[in-house]
N, C-alpha and C. Protein backbone atom coordinates (compact mmCIF):
# COMPACT_ATOMS: atom_id res chain seq x y z
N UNK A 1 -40.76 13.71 -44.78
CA UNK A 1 -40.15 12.47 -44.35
C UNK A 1 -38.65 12.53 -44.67
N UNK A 2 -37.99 12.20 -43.78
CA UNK A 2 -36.28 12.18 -43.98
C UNK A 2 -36.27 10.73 -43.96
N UNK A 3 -34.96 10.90 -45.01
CA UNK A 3 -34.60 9.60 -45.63
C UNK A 3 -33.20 9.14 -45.16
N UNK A 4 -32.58 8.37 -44.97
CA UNK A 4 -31.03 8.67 -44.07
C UNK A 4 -30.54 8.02 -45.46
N UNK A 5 -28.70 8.26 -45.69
CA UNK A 5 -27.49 7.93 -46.77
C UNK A 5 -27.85 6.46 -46.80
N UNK A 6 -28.17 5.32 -45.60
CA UNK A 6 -28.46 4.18 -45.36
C UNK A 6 -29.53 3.63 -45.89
N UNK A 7 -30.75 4.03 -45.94
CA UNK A 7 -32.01 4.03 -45.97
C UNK A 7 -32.26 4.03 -47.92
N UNK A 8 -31.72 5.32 -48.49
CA UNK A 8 -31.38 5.74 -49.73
C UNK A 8 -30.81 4.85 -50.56
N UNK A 9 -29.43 4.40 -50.10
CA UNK A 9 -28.73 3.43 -51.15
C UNK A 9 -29.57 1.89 -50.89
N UNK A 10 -30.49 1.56 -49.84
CA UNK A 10 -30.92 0.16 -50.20
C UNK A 10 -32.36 0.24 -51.12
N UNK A 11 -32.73 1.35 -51.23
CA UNK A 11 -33.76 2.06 -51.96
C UNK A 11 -33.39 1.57 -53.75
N UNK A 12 -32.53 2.43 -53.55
CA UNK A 12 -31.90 2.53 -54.93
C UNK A 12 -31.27 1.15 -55.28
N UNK A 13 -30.35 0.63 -54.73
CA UNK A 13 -30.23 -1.14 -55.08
C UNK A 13 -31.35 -1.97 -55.33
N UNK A 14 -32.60 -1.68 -54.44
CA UNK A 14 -33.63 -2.49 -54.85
C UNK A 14 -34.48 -1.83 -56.14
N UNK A 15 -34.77 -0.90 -56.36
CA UNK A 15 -34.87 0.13 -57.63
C UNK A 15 -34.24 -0.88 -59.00
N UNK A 16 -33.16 -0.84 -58.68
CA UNK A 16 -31.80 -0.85 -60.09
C UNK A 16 -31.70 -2.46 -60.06
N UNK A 17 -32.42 -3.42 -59.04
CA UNK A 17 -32.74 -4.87 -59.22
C UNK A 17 -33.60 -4.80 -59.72
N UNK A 18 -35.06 -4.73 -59.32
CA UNK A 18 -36.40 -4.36 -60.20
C UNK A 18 -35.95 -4.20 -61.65
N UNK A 19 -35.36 -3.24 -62.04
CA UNK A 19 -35.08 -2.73 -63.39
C UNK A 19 -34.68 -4.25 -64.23
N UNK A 20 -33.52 -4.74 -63.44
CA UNK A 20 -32.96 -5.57 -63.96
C UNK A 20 -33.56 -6.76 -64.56
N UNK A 21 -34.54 -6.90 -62.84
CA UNK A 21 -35.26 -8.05 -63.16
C UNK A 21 -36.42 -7.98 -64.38
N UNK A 22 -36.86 -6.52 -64.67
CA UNK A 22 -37.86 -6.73 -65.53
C UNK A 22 -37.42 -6.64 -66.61
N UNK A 23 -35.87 -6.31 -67.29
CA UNK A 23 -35.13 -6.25 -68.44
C UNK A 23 -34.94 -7.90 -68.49
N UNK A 24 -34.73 -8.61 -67.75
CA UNK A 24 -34.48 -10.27 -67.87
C UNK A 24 -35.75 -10.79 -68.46
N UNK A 25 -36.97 -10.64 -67.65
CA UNK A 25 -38.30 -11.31 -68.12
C UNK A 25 -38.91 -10.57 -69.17
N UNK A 26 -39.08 -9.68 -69.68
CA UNK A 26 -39.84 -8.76 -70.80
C UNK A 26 -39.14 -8.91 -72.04
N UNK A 27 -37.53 -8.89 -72.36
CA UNK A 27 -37.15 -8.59 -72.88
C UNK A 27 -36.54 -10.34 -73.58
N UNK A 28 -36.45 -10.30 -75.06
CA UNK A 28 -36.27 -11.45 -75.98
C UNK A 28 -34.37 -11.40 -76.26
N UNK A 29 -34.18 -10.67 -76.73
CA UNK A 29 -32.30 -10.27 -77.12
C UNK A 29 -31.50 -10.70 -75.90
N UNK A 30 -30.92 -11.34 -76.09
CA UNK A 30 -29.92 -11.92 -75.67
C UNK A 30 -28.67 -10.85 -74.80
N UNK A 31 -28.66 -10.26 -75.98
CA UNK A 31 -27.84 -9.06 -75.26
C UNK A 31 -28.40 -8.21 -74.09
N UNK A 32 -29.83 -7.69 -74.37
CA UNK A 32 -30.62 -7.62 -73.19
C UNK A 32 -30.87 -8.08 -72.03
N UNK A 33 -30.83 -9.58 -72.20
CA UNK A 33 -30.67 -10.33 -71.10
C UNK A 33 -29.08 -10.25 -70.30
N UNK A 34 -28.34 -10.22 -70.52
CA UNK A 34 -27.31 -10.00 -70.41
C UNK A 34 -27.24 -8.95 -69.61
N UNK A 35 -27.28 -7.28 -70.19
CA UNK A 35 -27.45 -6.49 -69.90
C UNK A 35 -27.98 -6.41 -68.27
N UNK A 36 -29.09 -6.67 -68.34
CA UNK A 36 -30.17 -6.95 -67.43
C UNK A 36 -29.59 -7.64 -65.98
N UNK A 37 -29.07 -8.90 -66.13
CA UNK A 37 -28.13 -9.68 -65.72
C UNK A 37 -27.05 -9.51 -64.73
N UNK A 38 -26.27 -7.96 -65.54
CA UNK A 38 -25.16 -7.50 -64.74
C UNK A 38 -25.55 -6.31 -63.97
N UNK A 39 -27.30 -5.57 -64.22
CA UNK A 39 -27.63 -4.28 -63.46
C UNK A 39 -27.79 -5.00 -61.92
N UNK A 40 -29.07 -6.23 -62.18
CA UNK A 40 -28.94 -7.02 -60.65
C UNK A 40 -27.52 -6.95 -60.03
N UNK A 41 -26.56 -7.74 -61.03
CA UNK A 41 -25.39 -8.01 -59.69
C UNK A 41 -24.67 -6.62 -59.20
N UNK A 42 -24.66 -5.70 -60.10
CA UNK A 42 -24.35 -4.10 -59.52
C UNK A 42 -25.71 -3.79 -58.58
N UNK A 43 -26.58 -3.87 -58.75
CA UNK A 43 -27.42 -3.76 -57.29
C UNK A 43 -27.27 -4.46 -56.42
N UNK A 44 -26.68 -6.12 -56.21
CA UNK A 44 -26.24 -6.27 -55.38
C UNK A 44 -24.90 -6.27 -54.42
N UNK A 45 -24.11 -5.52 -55.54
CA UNK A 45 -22.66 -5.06 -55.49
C UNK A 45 -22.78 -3.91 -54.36
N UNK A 46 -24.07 -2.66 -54.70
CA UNK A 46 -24.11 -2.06 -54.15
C UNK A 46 -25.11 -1.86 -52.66
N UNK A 47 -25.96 -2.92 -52.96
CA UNK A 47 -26.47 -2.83 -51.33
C UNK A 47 -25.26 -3.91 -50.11
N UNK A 48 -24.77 -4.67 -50.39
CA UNK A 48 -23.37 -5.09 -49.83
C UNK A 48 -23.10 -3.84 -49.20
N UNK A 49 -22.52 -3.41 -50.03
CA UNK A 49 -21.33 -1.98 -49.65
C UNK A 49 -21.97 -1.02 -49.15
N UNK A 50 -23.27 -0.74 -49.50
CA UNK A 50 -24.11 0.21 -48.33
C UNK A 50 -24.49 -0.40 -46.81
N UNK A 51 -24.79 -1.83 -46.61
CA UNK A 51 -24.82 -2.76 -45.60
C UNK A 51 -23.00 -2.47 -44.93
N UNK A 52 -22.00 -2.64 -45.58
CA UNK A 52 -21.08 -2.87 -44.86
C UNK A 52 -20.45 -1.36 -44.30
N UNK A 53 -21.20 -0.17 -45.05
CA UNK A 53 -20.65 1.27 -44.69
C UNK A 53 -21.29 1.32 -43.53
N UNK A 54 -22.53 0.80 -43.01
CA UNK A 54 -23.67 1.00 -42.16
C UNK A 54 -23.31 0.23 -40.83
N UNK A 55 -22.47 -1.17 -41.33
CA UNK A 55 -22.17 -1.62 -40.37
C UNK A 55 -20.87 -1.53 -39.26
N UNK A 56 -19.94 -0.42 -40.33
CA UNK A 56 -18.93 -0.45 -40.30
C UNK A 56 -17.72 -1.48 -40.20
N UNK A 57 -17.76 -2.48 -41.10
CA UNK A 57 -17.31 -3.62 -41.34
C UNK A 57 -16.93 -3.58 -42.88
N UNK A 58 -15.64 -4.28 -43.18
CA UNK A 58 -14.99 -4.49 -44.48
C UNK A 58 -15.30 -5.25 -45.17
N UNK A 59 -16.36 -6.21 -44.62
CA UNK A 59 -16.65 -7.62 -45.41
C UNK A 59 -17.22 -7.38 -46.69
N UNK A 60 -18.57 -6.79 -46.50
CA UNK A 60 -19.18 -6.52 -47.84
C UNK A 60 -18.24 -5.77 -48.84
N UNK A 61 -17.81 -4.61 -48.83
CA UNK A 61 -16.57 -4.35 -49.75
C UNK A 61 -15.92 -5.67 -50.28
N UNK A 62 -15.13 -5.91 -49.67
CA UNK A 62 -14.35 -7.06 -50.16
C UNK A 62 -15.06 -8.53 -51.15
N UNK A 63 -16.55 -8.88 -50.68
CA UNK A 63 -17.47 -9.47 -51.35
C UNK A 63 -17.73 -8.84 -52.22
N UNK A 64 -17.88 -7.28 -53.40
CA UNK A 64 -18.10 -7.01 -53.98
C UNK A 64 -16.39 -7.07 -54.58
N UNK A 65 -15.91 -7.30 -54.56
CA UNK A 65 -14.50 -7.24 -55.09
C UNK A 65 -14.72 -8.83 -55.89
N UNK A 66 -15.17 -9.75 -55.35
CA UNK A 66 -15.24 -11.02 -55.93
C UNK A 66 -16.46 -11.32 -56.58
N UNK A 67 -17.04 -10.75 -56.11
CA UNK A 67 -18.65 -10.84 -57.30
C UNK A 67 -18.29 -9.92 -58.63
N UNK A 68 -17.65 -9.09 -58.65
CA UNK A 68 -17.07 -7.90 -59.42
C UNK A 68 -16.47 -9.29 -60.48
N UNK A 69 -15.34 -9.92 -59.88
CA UNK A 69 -14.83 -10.86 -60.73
C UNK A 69 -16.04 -11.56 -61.49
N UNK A 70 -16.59 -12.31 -60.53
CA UNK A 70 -17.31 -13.60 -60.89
C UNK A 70 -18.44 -12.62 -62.35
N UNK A 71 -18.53 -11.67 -62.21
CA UNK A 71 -19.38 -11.00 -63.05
C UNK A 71 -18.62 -10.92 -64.56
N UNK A 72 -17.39 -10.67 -64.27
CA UNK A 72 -16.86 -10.58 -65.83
C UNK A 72 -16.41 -11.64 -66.26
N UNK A 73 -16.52 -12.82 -65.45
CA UNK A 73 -16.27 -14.10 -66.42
C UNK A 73 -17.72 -14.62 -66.67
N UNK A 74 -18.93 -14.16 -65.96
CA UNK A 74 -19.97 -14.28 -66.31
C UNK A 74 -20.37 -13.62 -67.75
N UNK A 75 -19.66 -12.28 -68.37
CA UNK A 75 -20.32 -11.79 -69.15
C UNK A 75 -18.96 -12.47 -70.16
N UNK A 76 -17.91 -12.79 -69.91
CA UNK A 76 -16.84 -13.60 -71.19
C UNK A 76 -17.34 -14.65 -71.73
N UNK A 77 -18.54 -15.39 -70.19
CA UNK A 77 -19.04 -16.57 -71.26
C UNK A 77 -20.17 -16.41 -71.77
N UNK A 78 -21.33 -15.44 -71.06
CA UNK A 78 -22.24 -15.05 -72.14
C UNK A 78 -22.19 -14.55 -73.26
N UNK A 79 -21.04 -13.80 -73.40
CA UNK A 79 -21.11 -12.85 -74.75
C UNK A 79 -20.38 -14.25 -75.84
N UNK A 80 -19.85 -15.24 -75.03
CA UNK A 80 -18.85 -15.84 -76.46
C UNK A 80 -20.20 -17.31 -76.66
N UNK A 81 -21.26 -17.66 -75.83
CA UNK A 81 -22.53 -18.24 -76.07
C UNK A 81 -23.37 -17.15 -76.80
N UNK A 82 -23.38 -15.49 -76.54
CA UNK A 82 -23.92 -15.15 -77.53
C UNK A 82 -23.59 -15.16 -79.40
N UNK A 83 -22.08 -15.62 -78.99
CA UNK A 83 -22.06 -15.52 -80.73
C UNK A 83 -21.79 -16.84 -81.13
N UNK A 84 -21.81 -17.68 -80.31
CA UNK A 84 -22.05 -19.29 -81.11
C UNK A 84 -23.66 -19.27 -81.41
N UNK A 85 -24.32 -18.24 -80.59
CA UNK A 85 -25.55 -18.46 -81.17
C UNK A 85 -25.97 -17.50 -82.29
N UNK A 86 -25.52 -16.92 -82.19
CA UNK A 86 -25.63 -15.57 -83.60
C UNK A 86 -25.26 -16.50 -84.84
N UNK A 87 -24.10 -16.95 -84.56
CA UNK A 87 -23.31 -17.81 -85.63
C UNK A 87 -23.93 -19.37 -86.24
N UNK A 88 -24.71 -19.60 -85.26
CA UNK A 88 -25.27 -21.15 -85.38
C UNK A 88 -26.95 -20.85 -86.14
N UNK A 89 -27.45 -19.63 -84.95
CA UNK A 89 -28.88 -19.22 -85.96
C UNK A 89 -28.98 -18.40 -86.81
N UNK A 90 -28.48 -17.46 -86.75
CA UNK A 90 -28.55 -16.22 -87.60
C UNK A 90 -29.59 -15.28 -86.35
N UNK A 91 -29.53 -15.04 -85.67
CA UNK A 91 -30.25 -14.24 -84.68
C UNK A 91 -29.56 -14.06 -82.79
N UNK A 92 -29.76 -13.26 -82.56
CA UNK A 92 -29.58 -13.21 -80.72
C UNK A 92 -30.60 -13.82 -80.40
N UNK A 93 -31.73 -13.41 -80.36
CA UNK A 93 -33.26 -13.70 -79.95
C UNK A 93 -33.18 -15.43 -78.91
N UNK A 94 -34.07 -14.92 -77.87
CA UNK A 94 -33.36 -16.48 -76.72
C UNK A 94 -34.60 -17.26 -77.22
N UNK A 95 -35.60 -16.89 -77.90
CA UNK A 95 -36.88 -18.50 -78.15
C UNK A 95 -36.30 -18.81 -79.59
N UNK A 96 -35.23 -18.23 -80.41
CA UNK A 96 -34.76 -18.91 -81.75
C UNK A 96 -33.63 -19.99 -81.14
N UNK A 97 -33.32 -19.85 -79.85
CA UNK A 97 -32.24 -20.87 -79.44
C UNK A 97 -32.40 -21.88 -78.77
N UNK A 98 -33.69 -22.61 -78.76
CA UNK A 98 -34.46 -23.57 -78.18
C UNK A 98 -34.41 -24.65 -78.68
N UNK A 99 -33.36 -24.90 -79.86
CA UNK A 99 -33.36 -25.85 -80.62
C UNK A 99 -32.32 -27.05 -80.42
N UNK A 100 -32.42 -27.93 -79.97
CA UNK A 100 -31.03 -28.22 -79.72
C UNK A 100 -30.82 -29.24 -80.45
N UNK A 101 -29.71 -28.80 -81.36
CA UNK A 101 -29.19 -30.18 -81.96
C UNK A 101 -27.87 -31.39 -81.54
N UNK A 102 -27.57 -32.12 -82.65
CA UNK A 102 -27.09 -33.22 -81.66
C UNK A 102 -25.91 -33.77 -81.82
């Protein structure tokens, strides 16, 4: 069976989402989640850009240029919620942060 360059990279984006998604639900650490978090949006960074090589169109490129952003202010505010919570519980762990006080 031949596989085409097209065919391959939406393979592998949906692959490296899977991953992601099961690092989000399985996994307790915070940082993990996180982790997990940014493999999805690089899988969807990269089936974009395999969609827009395929289509021969600039759009998707350029949409991964701004999800690219939106991703690292995504991880500036997770990581600085991860250490108000490190700092507030003594743990990462996301069921020790269920507590909410007032």
């Amino acid at each position: 069976m031949y596989i085409t360059n097209e065919l391959f990279i939406q393979i592998l984006a949906a692959f490296l989402f899977m991953m992601g998604m099961l690092i989000v639900v399985q996994r307790r650490n915070t940082i993990m989640v996180l982790m997990g978090i940014e493999l999805m949006l690089n899988a969807a960074n990269l089936s974009m850009v395999g969609f827009s090589h395929y289509l021969s169109q600039i759009d998707g490129q350029v949409q991964v240029f701004f999800t690219i952003t939106i991703a690292a202010a995504e991880s500036a505010v997770g990581l600085s919620i991860l250490i108000n919570l490190f700092r507030n519980f003594g743990s990462s762990k996301t069921g020790e942060a269920s507590i909410l006080r007032g």
